[in-house]
C-alpha atoms as a PDB file:
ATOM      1  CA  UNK A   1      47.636  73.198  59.564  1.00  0.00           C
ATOM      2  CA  UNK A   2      50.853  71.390  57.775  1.00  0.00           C
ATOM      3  CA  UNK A   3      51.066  72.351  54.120  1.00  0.00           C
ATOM      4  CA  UNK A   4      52.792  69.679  52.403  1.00  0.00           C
ATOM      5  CA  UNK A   5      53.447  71.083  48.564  1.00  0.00           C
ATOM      6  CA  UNK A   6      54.701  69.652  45.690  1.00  0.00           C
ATOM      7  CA  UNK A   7      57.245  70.748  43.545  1.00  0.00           C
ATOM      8  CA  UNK A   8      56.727  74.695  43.618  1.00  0.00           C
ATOM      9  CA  UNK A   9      58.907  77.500  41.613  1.00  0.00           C
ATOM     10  CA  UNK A  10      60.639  79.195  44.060  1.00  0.00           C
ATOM     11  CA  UNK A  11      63.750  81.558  44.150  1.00  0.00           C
ATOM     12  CA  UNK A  12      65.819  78.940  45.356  1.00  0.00           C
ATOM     13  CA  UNK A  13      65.211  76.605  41.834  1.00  0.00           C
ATOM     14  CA  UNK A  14      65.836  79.962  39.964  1.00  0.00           C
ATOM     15  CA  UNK A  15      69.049  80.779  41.317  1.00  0.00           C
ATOM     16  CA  UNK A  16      70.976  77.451  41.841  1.00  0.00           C
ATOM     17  CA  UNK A  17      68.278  74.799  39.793  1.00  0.00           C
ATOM     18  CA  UNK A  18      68.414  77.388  36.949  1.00  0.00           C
ATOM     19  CA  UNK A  19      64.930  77.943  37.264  1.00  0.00           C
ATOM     20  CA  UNK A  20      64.227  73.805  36.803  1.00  0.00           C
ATOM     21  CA  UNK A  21      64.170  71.416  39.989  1.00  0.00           C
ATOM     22  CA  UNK A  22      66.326  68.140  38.530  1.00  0.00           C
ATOM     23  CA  UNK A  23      63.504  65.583  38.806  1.00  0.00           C
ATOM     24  CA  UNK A  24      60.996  67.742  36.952  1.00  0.00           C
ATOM     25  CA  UNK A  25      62.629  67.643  33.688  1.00  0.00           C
ATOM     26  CA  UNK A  26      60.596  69.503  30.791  1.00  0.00           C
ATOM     27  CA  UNK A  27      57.505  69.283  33.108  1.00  0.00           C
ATOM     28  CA  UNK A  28      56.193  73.291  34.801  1.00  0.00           C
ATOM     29  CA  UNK A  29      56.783  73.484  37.946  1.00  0.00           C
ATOM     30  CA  UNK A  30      53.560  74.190  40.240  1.00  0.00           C
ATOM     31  CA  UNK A  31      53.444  78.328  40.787  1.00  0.00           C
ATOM     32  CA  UNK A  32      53.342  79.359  44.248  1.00  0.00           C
ATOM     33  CA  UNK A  33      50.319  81.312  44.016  1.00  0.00           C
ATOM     34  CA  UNK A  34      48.475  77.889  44.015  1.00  0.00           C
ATOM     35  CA  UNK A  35      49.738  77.096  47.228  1.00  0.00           C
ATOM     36  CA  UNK A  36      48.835  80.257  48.794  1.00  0.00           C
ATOM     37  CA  UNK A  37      45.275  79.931  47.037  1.00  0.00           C
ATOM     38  CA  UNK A  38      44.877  76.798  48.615  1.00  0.00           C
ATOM     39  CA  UNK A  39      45.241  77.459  52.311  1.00  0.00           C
ATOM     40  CA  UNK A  40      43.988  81.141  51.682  1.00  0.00           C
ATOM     41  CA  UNK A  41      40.570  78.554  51.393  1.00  0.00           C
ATOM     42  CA  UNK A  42      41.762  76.221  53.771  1.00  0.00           C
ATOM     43  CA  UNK A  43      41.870  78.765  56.686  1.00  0.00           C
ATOM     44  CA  UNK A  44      38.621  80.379  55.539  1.00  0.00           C
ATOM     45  CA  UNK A  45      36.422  77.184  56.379  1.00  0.00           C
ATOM     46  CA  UNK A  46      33.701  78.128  59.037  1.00  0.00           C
ATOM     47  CA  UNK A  47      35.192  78.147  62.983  1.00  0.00           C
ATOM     48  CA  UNK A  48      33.580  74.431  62.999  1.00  0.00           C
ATOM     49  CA  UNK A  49      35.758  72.898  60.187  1.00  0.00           C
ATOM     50  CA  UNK A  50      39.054  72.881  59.848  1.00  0.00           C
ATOM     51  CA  UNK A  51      41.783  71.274  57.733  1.00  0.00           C
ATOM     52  CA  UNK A  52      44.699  69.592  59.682  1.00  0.00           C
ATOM     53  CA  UNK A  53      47.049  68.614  56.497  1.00  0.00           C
ATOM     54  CA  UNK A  54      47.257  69.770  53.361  1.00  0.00           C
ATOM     55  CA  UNK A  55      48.772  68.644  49.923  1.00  0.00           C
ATOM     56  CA  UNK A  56      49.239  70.198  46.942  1.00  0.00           C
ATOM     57  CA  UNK A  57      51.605  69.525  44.115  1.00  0.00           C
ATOM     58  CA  UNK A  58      51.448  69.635  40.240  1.00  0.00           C
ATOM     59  CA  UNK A  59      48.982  66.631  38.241  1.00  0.00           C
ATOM     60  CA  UNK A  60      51.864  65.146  37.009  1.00  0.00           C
ATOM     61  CA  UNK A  61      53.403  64.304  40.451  1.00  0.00           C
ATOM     62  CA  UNK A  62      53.405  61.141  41.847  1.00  0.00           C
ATOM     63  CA  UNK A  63      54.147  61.871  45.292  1.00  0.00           C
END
């Protein structure tokens, strides 16, 4: 599976962003945790589904 997210709070925005990515501006940035609860559900499809790509990122992303 390829997880694809969108603009996530990570360590790296905290330490050199200051915890802000530049093109989010005022907007939150999308909590890990959502990521991981995402393809926690992904992977626990039945054995006869499965999800090749997946893309999350906050509502207020465009792309």
């Amino acid at each position: 599976m390829t997880v694809h997210p969108g603009m996530t709070q990570t360590a790296f925005f905290n330490r050199f962003g200051g915890g802000r990515h530049p093109l989010a501006g005022e907007r939150e940035l999308m909590p890990p945790e959502h990521v991981a609860t995402a393809v926690v559900a992904a992977l626990a499809l039945p054995p006869e589904s499965m999800v090749g790509e997946l893309t999350i990122r906050p509502t207020w992303q465009e792309r």
